[in-house]
Protein backbone atom coordinates (compact mmCIF):
# COMPACT_ATOMS: atom_id res chain seq x y z
CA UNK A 1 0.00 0.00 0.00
CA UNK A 2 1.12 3.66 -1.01
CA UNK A 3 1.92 5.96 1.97
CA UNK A 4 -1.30 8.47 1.79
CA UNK A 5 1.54 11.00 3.46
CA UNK A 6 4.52 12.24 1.56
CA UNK A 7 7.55 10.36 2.43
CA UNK A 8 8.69 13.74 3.58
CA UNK A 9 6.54 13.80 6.39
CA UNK A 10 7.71 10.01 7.55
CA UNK A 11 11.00 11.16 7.35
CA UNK A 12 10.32 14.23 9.70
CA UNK A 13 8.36 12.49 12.19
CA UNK A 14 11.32 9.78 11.96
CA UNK A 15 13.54 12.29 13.14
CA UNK A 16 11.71 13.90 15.55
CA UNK A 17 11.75 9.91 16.97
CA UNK A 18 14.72 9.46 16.87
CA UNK A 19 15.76 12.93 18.91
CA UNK A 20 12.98 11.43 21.66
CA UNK A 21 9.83 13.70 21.23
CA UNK A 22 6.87 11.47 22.92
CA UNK A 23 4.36 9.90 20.04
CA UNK A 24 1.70 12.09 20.92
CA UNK A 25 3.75 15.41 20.13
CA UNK A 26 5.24 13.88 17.04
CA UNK A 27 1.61 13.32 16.02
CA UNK A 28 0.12 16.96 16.97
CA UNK A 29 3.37 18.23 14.74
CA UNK A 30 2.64 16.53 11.53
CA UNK A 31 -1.15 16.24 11.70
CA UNK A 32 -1.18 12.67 11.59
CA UNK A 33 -2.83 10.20 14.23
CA UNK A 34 -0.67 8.61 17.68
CA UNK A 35 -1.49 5.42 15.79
CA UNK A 36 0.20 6.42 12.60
CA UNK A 37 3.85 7.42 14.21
CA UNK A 38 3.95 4.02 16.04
CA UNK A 39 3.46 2.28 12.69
CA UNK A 40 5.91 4.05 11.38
CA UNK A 41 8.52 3.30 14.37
CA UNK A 42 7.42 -0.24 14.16
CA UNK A 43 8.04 -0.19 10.26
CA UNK A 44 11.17 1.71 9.67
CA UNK A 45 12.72 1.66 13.37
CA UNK A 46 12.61 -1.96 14.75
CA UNK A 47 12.09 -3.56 11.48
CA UNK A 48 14.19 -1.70 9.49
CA UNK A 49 11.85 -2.36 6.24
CA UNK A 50 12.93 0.60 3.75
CA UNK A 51 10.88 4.03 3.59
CA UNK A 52 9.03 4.01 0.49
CA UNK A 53 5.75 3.09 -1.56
CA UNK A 54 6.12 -0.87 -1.02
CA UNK A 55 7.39 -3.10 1.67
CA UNK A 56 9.04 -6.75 0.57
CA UNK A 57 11.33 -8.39 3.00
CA UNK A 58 15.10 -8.90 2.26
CA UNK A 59 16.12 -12.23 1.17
CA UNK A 60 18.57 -13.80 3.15
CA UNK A 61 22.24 -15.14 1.95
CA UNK A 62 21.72 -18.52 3.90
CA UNK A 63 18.07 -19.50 3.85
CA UNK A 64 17.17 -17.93 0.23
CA UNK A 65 20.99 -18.25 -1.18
CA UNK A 66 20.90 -14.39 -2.24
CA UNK A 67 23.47 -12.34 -2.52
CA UNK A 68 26.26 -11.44 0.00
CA UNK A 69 28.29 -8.85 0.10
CA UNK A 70 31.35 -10.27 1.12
CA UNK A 71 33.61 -7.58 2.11
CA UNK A 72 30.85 -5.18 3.98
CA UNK A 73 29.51 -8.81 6.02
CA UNK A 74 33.40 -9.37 6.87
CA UNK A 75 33.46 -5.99 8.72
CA UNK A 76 30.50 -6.32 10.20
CA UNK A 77 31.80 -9.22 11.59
CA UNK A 78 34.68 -8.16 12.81
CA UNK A 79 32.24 -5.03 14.27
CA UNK A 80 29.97 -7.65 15.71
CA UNK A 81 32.84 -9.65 17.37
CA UNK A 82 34.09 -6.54 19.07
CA UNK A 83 31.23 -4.28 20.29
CA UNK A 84 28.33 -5.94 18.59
CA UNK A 85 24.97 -7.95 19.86
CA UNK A 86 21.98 -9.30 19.28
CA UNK A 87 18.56 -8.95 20.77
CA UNK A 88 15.18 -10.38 19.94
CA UNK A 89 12.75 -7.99 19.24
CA UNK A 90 8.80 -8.49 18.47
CA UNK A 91 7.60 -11.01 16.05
CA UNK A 92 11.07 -12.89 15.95
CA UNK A 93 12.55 -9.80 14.53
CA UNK A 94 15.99 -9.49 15.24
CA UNK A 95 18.14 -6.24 16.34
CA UNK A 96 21.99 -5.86 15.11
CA UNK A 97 23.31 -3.20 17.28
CA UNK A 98 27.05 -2.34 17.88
CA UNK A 99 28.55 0.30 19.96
CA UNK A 100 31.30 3.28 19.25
CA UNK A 101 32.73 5.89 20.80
CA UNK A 102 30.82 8.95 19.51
CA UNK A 103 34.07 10.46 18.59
CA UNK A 104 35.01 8.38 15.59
CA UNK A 105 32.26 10.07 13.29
CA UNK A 106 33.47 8.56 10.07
CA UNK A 107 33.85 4.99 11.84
CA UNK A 108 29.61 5.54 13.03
CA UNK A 109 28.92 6.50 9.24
CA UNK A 110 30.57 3.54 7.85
CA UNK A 111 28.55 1.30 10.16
CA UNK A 112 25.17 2.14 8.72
CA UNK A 113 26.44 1.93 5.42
CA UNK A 114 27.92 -1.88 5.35
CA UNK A 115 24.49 -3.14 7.76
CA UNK A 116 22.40 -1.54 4.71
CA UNK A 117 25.18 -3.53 1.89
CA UNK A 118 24.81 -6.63 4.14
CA UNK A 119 20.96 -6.51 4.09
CA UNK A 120 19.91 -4.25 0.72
CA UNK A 121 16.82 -2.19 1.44
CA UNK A 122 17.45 -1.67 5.33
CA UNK A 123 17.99 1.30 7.14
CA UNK A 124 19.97 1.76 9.98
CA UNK A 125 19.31 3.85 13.17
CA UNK A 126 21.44 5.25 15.87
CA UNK A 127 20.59 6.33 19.13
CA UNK A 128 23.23 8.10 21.29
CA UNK A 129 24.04 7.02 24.99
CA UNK A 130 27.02 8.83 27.22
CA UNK A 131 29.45 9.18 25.03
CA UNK A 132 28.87 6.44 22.87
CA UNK A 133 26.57 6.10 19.24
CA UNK A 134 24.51 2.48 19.23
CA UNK A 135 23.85 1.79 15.62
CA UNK A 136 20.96 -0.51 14.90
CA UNK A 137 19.45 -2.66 12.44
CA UNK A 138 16.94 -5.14 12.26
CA UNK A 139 16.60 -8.30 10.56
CA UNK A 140 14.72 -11.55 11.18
CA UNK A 141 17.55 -13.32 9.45
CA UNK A 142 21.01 -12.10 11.62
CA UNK A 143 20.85 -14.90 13.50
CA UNK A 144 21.41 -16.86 10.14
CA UNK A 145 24.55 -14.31 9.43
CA UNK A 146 25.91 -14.69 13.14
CA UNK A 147 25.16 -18.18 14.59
CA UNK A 148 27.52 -16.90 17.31
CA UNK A 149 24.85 -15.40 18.61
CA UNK A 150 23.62 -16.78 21.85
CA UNK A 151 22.76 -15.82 25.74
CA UNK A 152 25.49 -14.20 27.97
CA UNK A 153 28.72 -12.17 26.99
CA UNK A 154 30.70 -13.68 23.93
CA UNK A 155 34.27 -14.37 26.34
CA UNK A 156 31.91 -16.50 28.66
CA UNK A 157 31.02 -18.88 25.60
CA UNK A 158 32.82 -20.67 22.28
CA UNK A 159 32.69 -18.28 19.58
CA UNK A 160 33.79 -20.38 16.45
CA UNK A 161 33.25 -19.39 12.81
CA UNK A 162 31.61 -21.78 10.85
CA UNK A 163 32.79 -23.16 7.49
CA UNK A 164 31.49 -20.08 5.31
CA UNK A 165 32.05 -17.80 7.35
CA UNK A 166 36.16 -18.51 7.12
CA UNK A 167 35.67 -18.59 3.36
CA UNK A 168 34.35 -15.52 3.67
CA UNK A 169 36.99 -14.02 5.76
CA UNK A 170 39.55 -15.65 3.95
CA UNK A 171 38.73 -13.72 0.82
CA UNK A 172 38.34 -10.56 2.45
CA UNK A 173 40.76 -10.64 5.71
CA UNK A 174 40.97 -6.57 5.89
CA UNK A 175 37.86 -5.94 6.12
CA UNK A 176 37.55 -8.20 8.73
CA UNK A 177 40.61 -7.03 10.55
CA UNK A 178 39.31 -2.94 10.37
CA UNK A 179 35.82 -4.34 12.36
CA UNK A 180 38.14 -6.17 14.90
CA UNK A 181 40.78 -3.03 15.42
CA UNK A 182 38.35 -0.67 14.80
CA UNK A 183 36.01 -1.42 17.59
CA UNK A 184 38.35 -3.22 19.93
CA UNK A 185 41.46 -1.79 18.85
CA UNK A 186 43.56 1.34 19.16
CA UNK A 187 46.65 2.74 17.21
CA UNK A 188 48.93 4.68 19.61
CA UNK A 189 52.34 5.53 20.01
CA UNK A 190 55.07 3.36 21.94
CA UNK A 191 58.65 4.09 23.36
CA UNK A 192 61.70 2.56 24.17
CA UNK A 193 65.13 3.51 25.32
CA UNK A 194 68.54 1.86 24.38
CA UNK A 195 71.89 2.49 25.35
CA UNK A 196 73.46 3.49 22.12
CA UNK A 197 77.70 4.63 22.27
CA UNK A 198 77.47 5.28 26.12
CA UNK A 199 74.19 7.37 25.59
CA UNK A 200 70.61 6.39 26.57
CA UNK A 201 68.38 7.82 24.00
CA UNK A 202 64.45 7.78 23.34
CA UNK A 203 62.98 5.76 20.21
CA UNK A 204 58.89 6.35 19.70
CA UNK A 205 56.97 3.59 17.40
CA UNK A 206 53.47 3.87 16.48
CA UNK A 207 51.82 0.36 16.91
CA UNK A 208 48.38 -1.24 16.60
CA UNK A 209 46.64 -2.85 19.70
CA UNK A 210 43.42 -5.73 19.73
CA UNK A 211 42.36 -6.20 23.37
CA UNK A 212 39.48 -8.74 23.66
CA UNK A 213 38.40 -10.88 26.71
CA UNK A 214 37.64 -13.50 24.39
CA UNK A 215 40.98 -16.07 23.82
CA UNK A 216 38.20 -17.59 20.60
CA UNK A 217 37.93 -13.85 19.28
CA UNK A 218 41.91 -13.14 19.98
CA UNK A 219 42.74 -16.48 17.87
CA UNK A 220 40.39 -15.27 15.03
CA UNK A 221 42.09 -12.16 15.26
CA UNK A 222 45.83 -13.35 15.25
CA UNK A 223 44.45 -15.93 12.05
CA UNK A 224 43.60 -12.70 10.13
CA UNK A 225 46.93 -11.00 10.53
CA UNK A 226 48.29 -13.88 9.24
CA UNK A 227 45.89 -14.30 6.25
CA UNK A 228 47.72 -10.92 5.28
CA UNK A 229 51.63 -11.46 6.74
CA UNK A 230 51.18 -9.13 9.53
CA UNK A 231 53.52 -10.19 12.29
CA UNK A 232 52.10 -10.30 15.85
CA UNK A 233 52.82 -11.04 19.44
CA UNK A 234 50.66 -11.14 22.35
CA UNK A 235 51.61 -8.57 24.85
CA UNK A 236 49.60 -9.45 27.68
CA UNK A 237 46.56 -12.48 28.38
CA UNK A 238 43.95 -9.98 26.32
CA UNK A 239 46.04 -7.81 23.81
CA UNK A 240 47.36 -8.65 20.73
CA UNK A 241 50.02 -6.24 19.15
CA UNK A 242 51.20 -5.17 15.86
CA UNK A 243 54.64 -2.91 16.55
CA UNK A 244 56.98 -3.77 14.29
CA UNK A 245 57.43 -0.68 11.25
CA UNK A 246 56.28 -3.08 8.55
CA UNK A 247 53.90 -4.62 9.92
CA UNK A 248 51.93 -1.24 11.27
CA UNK A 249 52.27 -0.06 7.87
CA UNK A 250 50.95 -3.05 6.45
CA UNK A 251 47.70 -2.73 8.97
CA UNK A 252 47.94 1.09 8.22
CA UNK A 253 46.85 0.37 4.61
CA UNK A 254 44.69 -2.62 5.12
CA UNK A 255 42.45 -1.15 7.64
CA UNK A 256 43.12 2.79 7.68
CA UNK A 257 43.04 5.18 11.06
CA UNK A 258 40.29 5.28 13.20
CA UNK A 259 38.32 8.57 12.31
């Protein structure tokens, strides 16, 4: 069925939503009934069906074999495994949501634009929280996509890819490796101090830094760096480290800056 309001006016009262005015204001602003804005939050918020004349669900890669995007899914992954979850919603919708400082603007952008290449047609939210941006999007089918979903926190249970999922990675292992460091990682600078003709002198290194209370998400991690021939050690029990100059440069131009 058509929208009998302009798509303008769902888009306004979206906003207006999102930025927490009650239903019944949102209604009184755009002349349309209480009943109308939570059909449209229902719709385009928790479902995530697109804004528009017609409403068809989004096939999915593993019950209806459609297409994947393999290098957006990758990154979400890697997303997921760091700062992501899942929660059931109404209906046996599903929500994505993953969590980012609010201070990597470009990094919260990119989010909503690989969710809507993972599942075509869907439209990602955010909602900010103390200095953090939650980006959501809903599905019934990410439990197909992430079978590591499951009660608790993900260091307090297995988390082990399945067979396609590795393919997948495999093909596109910097991708992957920008949603692990991105949302679990950090590139800062390190220093050292050697004796050098009688002399103790300074030497700063930049290096790249994975911490994860998961030893499962840590090995998928280390795997990745050496899909690409990025040398690693472990530093401490959480934290994986990249520090030597090729290898930062290496992860430099796989997975860029954090921004």
């Amino acid at each position: 069925m058509p929208h009998i309001r302009p798509i303008e006016t769902v888009e306004s009262a979206l906003r207006a939503s999102d930025a927490g005015m009650r239903d019944v204001d949102n209604a009184a602003l755009h002349g349309v009934a209480v009943k109308t804005i939570r059909r449209w939050r229902r719709l385009y918020q928790r479902r995530g069906l697109p804004r528009g004349q017609t409403h068809t669900s989004s096939r999915c890669p593993r019950c209806d074999d459609a297409h994947l995007d393999g290098g957006a899914y990758a990154e979400l992954l890697g997303w997921y495994l760091g700062d992501g979850h899942i929660s059931r919603g109404r209906r046996d919708v599903y929500n994505l949501h993953v969590a980012n400082d609010r201070r990597y603007a470009q990094d919260n952008a990119r989010l909503q634009v690989i969710m809507a290449r993972v599942k075509p047609g869907g439209r990602p939210h955010t909602r900010l929280v103390p200095g953090c941006v939650i980006t959501t999007i809903s599905w019934k089918h990410w439990p197909c996509l992430f079978p590591q979903h499951g009660p608790g926190r993900k260091h307090d249970r297995p988390i082990v890819l399945e067979d396609w999922q590795r393919a997948v990675v495999e093909a596109h292992p910097g991708p992957f490796l920008r949603g692990l460091f991105h949302s679990d990682g950090c590139r800062a600078n390190n220093w050292t101090q050697k004796l050098v003709a009688g002399e103790l002198k300074r030497y700063d290194y930049p290096r790249w830094q994975f911490t994860n209370n998961s030893a499962d998400i840590r090995e998928l991690c280390c795997w990745a760096l050496d899909l690409v021939e990025v040398p690693w050690r472990q530093s401490s029990w959480k934290t994986i480290s990249v520090s030597t100059r090729t290898g930062v440069a290496r992860l430099d131009a796989l997975i860029g800056v954090k921004a």
